[in-house]
Structures are given as structure tokens and as C-alpha cells.
C-alpha atoms as a PDB file:
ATOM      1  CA  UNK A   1      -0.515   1.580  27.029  1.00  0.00           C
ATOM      2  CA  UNK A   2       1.764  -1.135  25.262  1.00  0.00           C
ATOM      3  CA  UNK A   3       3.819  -2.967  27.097  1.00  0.00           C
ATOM      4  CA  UNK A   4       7.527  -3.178  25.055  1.00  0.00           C
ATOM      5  CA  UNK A   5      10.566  -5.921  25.862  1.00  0.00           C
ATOM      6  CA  UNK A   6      14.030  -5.185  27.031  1.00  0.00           C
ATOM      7  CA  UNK A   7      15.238  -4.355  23.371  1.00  0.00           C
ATOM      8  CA  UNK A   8      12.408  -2.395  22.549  1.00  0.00           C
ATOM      9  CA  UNK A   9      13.634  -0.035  25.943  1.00  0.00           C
ATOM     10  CA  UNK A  10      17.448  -0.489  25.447  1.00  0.00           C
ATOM     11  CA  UNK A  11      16.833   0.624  21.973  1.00  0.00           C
ATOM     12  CA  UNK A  12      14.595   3.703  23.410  1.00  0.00           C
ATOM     13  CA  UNK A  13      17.623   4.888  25.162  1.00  0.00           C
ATOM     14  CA  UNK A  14      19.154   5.999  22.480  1.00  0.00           C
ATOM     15  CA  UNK A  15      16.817   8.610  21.316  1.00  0.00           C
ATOM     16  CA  UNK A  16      16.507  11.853  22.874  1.00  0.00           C
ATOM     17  CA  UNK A  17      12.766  13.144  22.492  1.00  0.00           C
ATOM     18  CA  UNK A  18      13.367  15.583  24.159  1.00  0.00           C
ATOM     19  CA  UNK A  19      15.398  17.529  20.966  1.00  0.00           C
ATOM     20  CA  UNK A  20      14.876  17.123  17.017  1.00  0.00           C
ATOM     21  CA  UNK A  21      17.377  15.523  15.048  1.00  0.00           C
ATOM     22  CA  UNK A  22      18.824  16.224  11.348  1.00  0.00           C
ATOM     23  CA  UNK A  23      17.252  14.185   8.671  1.00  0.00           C
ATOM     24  CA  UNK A  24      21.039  12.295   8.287  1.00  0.00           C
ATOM     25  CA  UNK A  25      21.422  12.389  12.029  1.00  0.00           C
ATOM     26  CA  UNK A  26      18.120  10.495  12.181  1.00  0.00           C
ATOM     27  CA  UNK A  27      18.689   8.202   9.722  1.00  0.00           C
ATOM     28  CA  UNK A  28      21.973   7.112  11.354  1.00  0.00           C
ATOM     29  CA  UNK A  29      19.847   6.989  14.730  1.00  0.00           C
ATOM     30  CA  UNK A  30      17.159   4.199  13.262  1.00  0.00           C
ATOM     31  CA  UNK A  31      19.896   2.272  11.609  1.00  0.00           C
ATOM     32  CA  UNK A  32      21.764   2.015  14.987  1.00  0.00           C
ATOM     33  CA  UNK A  33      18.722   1.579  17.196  1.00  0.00           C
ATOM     34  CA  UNK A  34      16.754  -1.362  15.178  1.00  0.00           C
ATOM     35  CA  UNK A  35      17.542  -4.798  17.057  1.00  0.00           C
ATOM     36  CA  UNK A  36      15.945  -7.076  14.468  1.00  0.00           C
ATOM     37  CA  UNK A  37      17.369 -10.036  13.046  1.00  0.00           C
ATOM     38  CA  UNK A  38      15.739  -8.919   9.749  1.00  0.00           C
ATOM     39  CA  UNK A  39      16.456  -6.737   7.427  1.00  0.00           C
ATOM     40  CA  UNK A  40      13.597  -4.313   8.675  1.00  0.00           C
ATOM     41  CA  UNK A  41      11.566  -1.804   7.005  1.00  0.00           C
ATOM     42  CA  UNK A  42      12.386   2.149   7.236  1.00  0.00           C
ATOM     43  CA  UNK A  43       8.991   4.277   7.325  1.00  0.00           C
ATOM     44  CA  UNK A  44       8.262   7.775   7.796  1.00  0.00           C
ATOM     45  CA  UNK A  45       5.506   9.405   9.745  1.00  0.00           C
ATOM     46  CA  UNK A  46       4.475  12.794   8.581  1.00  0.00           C
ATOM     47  CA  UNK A  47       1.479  14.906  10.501  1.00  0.00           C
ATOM     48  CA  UNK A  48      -0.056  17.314   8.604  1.00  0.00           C
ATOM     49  CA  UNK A  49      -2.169  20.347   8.807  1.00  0.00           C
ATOM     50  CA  UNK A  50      -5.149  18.979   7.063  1.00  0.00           C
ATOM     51  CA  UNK A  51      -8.378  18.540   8.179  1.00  0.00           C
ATOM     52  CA  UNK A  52      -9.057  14.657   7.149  1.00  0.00           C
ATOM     53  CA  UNK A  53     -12.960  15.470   7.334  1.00  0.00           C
ATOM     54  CA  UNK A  54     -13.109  17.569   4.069  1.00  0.00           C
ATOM     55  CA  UNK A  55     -12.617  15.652   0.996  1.00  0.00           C
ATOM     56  CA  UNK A  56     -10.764  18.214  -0.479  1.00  0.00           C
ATOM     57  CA  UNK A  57      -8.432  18.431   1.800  1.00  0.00           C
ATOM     58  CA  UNK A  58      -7.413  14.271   1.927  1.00  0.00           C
ATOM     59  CA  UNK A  59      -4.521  13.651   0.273  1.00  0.00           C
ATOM     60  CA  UNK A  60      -3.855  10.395  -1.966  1.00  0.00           C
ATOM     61  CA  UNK A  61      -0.901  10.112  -4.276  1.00  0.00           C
ATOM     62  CA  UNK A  62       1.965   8.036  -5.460  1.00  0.00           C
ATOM     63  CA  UNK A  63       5.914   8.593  -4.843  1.00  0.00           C
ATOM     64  CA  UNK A  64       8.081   6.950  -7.207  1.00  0.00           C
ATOM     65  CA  UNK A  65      11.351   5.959  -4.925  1.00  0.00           C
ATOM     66  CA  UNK A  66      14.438   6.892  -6.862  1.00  0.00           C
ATOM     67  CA  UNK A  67      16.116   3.240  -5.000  1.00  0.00           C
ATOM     68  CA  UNK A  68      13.189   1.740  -4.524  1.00  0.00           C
ATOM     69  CA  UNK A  69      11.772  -0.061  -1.862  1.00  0.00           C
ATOM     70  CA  UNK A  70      13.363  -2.895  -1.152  1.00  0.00           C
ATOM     71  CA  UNK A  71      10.549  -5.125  -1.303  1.00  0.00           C
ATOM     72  CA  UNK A  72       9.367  -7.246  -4.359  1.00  0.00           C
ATOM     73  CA  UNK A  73       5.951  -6.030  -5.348  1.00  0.00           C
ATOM     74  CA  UNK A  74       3.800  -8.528  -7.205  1.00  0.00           C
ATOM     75  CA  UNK A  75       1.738  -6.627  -9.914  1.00  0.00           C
ATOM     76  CA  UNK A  76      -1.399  -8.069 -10.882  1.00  0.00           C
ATOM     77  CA  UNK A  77      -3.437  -6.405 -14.214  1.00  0.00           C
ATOM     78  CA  UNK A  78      -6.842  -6.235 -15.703  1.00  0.00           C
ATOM     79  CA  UNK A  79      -6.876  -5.729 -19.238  1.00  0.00           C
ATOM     80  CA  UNK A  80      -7.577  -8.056 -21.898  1.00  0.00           C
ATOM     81  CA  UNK A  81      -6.878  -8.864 -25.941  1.00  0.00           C
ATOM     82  CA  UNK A  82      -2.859  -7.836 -26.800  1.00  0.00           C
ATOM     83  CA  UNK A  83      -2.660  -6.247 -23.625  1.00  0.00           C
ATOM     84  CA  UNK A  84      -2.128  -9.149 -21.576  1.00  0.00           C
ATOM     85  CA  UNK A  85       1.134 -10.956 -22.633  1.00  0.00           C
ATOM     86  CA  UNK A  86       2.390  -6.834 -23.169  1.00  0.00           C
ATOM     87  CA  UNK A  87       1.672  -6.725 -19.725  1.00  0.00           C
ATOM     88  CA  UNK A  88       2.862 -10.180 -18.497  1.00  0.00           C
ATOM     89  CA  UNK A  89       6.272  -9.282 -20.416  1.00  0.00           C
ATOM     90  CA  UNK A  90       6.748  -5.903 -18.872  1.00  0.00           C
ATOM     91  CA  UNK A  91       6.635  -8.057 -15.454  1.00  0.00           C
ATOM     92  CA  UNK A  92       3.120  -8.169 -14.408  1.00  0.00           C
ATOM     93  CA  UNK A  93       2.894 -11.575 -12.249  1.00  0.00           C
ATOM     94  CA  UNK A  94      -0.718 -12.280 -13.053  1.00  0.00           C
ATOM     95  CA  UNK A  95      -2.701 -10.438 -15.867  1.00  0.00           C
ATOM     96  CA  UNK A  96      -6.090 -11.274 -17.766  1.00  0.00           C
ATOM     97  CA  UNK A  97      -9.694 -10.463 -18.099  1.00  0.00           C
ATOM     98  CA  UNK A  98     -12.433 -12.216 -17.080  1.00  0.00           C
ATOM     99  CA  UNK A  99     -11.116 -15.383 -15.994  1.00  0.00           C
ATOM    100  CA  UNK A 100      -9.177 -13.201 -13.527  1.00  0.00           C
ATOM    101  CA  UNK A 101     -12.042 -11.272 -11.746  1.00  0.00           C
ATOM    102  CA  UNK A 102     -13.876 -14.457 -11.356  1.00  0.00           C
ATOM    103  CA  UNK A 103     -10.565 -16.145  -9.840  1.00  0.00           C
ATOM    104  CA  UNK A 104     -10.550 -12.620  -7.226  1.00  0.00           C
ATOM    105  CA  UNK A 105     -14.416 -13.307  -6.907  1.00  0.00           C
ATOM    106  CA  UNK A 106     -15.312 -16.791  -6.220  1.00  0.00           C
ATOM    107  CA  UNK A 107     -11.858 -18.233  -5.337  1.00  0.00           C
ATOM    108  CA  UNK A 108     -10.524 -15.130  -2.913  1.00  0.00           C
ATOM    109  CA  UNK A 109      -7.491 -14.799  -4.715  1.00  0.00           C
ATOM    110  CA  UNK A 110      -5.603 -11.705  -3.184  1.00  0.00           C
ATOM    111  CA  UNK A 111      -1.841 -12.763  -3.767  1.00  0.00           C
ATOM    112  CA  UNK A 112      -0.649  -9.591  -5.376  1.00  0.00           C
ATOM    113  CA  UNK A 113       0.423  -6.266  -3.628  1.00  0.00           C
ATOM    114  CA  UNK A 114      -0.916  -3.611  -6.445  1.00  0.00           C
ATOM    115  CA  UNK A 115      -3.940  -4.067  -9.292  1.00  0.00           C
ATOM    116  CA  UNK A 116      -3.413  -2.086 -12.099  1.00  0.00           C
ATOM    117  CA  UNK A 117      -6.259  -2.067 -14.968  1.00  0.00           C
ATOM    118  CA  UNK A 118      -7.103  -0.686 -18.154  1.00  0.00           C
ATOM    119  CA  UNK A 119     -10.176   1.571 -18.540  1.00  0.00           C
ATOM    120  CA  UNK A 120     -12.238  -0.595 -20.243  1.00  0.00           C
ATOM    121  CA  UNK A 121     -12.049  -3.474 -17.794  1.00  0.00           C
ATOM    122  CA  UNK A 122     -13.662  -0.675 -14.431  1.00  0.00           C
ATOM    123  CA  UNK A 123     -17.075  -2.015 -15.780  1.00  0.00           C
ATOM    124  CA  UNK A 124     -16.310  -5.192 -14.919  1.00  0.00           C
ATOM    125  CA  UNK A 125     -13.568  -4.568 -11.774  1.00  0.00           C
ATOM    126  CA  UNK A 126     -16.019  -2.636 -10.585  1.00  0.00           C
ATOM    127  CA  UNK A 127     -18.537  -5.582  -9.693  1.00  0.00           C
ATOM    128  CA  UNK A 128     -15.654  -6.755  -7.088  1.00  0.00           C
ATOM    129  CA  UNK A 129     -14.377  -3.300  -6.205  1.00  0.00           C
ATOM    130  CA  UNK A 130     -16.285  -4.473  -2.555  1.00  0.00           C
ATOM    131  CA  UNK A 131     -13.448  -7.368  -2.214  1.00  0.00           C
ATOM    132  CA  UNK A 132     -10.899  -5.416  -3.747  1.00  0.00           C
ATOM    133  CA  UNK A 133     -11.779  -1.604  -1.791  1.00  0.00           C
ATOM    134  CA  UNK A 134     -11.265  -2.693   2.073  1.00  0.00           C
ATOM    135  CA  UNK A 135      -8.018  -4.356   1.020  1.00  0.00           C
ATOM    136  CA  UNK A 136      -6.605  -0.740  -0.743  1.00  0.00           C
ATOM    137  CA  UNK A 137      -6.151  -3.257  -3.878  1.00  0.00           C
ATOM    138  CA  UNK A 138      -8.988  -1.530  -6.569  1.00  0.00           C
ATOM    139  CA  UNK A 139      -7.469   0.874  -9.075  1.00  0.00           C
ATOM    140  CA  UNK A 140      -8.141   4.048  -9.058  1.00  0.00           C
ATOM    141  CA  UNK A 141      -6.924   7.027 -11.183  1.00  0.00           C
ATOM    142  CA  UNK A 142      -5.732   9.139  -8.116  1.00  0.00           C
ATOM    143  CA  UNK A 143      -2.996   6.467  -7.487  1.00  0.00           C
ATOM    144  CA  UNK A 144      -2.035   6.086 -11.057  1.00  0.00           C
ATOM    145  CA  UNK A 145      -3.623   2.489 -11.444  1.00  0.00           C
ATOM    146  CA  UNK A 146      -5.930   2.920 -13.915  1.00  0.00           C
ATOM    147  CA  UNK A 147      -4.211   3.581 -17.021  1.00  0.00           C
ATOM    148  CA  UNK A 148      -4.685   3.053 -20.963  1.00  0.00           C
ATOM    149  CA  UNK A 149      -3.627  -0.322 -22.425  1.00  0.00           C
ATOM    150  CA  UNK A 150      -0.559   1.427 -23.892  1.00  0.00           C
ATOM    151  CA  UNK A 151       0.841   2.908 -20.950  1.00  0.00           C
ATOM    152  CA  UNK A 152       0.916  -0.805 -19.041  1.00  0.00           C
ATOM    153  CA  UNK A 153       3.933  -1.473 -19.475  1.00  0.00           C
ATOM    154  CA  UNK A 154       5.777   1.738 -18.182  1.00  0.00           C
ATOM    155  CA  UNK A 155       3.272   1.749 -15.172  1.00  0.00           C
ATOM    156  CA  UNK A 156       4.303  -2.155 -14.130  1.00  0.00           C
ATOM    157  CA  UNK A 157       7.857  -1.144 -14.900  1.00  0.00           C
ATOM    158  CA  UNK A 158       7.430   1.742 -12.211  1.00  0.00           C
ATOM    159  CA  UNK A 159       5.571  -0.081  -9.673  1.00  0.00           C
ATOM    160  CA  UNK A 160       8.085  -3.131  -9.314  1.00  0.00           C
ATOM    161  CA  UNK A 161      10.671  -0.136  -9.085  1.00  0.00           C
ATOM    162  CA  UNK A 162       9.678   1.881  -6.642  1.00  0.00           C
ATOM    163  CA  UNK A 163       6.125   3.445  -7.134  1.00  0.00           C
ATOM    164  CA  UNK A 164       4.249   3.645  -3.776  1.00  0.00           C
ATOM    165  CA  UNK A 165       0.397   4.843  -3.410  1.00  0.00           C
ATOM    166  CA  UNK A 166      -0.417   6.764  -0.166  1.00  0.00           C
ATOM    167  CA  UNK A 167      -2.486   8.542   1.294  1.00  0.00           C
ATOM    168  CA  UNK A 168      -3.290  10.269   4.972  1.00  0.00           C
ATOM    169  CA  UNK A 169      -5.268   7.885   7.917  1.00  0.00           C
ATOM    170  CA  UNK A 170      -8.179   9.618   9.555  1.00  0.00           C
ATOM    171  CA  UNK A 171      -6.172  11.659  11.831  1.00  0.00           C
ATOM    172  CA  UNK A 172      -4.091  13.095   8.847  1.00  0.00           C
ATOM    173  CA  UNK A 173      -1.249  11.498   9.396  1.00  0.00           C
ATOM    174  CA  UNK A 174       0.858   9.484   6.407  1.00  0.00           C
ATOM    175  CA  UNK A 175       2.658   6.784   7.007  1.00  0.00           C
ATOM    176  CA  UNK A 176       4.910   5.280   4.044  1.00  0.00           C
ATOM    177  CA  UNK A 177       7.574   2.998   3.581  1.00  0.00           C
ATOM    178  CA  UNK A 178      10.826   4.162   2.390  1.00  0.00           C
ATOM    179  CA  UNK A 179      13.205   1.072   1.888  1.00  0.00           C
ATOM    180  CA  UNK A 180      15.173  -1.007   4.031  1.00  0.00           C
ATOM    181  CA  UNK A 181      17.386  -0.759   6.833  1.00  0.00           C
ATOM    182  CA  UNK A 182      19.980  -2.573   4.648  1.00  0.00           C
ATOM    183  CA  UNK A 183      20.127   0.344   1.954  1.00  0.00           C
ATOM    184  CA  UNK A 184      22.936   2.808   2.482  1.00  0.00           C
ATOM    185  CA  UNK A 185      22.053   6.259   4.438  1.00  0.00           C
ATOM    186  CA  UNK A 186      22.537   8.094   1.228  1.00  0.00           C
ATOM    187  CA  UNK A 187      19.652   6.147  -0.364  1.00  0.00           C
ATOM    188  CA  UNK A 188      17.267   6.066   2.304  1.00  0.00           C
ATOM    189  CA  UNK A 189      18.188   9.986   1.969  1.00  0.00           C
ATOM    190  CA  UNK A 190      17.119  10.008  -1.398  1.00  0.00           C
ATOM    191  CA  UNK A 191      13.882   8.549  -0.544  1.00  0.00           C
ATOM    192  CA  UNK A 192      12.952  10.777   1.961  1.00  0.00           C
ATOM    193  CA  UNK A 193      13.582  13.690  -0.463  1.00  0.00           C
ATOM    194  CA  UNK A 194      11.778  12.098  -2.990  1.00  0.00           C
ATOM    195  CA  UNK A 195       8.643  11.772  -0.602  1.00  0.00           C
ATOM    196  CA  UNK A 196       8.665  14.870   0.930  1.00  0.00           C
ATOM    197  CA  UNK A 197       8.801  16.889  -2.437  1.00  0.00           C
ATOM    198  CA  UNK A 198       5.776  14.930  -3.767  1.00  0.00           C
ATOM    199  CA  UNK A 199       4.105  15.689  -0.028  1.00  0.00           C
ATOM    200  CA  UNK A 200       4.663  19.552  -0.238  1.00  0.00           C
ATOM    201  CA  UNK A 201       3.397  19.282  -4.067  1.00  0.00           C
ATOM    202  CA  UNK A 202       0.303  17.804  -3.134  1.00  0.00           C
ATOM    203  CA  UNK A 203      -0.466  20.470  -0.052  1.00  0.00           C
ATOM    204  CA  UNK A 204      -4.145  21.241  -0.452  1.00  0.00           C
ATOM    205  CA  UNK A 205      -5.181  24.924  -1.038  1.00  0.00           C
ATOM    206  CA  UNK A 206      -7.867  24.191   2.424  1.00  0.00           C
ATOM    207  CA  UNK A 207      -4.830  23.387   4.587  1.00  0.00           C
ATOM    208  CA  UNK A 208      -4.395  26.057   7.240  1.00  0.00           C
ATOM    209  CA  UNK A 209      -1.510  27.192   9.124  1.00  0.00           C
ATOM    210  CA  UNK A 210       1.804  24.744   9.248  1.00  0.00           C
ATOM    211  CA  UNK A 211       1.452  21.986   6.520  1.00  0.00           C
ATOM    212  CA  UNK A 212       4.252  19.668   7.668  1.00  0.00           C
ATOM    213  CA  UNK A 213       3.640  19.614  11.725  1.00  0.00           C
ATOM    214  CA  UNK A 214       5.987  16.565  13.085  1.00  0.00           C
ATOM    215  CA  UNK A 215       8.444  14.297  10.876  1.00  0.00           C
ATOM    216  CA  UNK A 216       9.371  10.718  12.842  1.00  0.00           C
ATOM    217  CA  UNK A 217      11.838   8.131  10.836  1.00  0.00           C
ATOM    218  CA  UNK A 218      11.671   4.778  11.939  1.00  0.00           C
ATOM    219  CA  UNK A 219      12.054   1.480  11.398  1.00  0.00           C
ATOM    220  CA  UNK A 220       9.843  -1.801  12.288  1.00  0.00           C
ATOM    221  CA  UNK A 221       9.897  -3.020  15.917  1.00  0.00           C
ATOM    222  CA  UNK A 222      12.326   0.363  16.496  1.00  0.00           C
ATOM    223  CA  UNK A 223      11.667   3.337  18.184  1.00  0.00           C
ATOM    224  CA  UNK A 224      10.588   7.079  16.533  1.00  0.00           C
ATOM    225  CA  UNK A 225      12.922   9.498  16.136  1.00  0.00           C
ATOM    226  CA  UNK A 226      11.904  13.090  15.691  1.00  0.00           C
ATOM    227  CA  UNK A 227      13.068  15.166  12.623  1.00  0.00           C
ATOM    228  CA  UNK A 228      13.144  18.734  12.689  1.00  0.00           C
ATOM    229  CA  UNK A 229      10.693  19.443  10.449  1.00  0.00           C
ATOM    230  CA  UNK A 230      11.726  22.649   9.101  1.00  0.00           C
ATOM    231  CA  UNK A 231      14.964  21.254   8.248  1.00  0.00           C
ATOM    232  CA  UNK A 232      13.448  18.320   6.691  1.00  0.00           C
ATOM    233  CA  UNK A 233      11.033  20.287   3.683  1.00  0.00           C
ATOM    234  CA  UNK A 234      14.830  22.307   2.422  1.00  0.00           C
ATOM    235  CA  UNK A 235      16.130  18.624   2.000  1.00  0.00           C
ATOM    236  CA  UNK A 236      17.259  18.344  -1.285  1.00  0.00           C
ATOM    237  CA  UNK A 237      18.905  15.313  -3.378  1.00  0.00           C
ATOM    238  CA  UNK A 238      22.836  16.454  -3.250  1.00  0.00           C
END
């Protein structure tokens, strides 16, 4: 078992495991537990009723945050011809063809958080999809990555706003970032909600039983808090 500090268990104190807590109640909780001197990240842990060994019932999909993150994503995007400086002025920080695989390839160049490309680049992403796969970086059309030339722009615009890929670990549980602990409560609210509705769309028609088992807000370094689930899938933006 981990061994935690003194602020890790003076922050522990606070929480009552014992008993669920409202969705704003919780919120309230993680902003008043976290001891960080920075301006820490606020996830959500969601374990679901899915049986992670069938394909069908894995779930991968993208939330698009109505107040974002809080964290500056850095776009990079495979496409070539017109497409590039389209791309590069809809805020992609690093766009091109060839030149740009080979700079991924031979020179290890991972400084982006999200690769977008255009279909007719795969042929050629796909010959570094084994550099680009391990690191959850190779587009795919489940996460909304690999799009047509002429929907680049609108898909960098919504991934340096707020678009987040996701998708359940091996136990089925999701973990996702939701923003920051400096956002007000009523937008890490809207966040939540925003997840959560995309997580009960995507429910697979194998899942047996309760979908939504446990709900835990937190933030880095802090503890869990339990949500009542039940309360937490009525949420809605108000």
C-alpha cells in the first residue's frame, strides 16, 4: 500500500467514505481538500458495468467540455497540399505531410498532445502508427481524429476548446479530466454533465445490470470523494 504525507492525511479527513455526497457537495469537497500550490487538475472516475474483455462492449469516445479544460492542447495535423496553412490558421501548432512523419519517425518528435489527420495521409501515418499507438497519439475515427481535409479546421477549433478522447482501462473504469481546480463550481458542474451525458449515450447494448456503478471527483495529489451515483446520471446543465 502507498505510503501518503501529512497533507495527503489532513486532507483525507475531510471526506467521509463512509456516505455519498451530491455532485455540488463534492465538488465543493475537492476544491476545499486539494493542498497544492498549483492550480491542480479536477478528474472524474467512473466504474462501469462493462465487461472490458469483449470488444463490443469497450467504450472509446470524445466529450467536448462546454468550459474547457483548462489546459493548452497543442494540435499537431497530417494532411498535405491547401490543407496545411488551413490547418495551421485554424490553430494547429505543427501541420504537414511527409516531412512531418519523417520528423515523428527518425527524430522522435512527440511534442504535441492530439494528432489529427486527413484520410488520405493513414497510408502513410500508418507506417509510424507503432510510435504513435503506445503513446494514445495515432488518429483514429472512433475519437474523431481522422477527418476530411474540409472539416480541419472545426475539428482543431474543438480540440484546443475542450474536446477530450477517452476511453475505459482494462478494469472498465474511465478516468477523464474535467478542468481545473481554479474554474468556478458551476463550470466544473457543467463539465461533469457534459461527460456523463456522452457516458450514458455511449452505454453498450452487452452491458449488464447497473451501467454507472461508483462516481469519485477528485483532484491531483487530493483525495476521492464518492458521488452518489444515482444522483449524478439526473444531473442536468441548469
Amino acid at each position: 500500500m502507498a505510503k501518503h504525507g501529512k497533507q495527503y492525511l489532513a486532507a483525507l479527513t475531510k471526506v467521509d467514505r463512509s456516505q455519498f455526497y451530491t455532485p455540488e457537495a463534492a465538488i465543493a469537497l475537492v476544491k476545499e481538500a486539494s493542498y497544492v500550490k498549483f492550480d491542480a487538475t479536477v478528474e472524474v472516475h467512473l466504474r462501469l458495468g462493462i465487461d472490458p474483455r469483449h470488444a463490443d462492449q469497450n467504450i472509446r469516445t470524445t466529450v467536448a467540455l462546454p468550459n474547457g479544460t483548462g489546459k493548452m492542447v497543442r494540435v499537431l495535423v497530417f494532411c498535405q497540399g491547401e490543407a496545411i496553412q488551413a490547418a495551421l490558421d485554424a490553430g494547429a501548432n505543427f501541420a504537414g505531410g511527409d516531412e512531418l512523419i519523417a520528423r515523428v519517425d527518425k527524430e522522435n518528435f512527440f511534442d504535441f498532445d492530439v494528432a489529427i489527420a486527413s484520410p488520405d495521409m493513414m497510408g502513410k501515418v500508418g507506417r509510424i502508427g507503432r510510435k504513435l499507438g503506445p503513446r494514445g497519439l495515432m488518429p483514429n475515427p472512433k475519437s474523431g481524429t481522422i477527418v476530411p481535409a474540409e472539416d480541419l479546421p472545426r475539428t482543431i477549433r474543438e480540440v484546443r476548446g475542450g474536446r477530450v478522447e477517452f476511453r475505459n482501462d482494462k478494469t472498465g473504469i474511465l478516468h477523464v479530466a474535467i478542468g481545473k481546480l481554479s474554474f468556478t463550481p458551476a463550470q466544473i458542474r457543467e463539465n461533469f454533465v457534459a461527460l456523463l451525458d456522452v457516458v450514458k449515450a455511449a452505454k453498450p447494448s452487452g452491458a449488464k445490470g447497473t451501467y454507472i456503478r461508483s462516481v469519485t471527483l477528485t483532484s491531483t495529489m487530493g483525495p476521492g470523494v464518492p458521488v452518489n451515483p444515482t444522483l449524478a446520471q439526473t444531473l442536468t446543465v441548469s
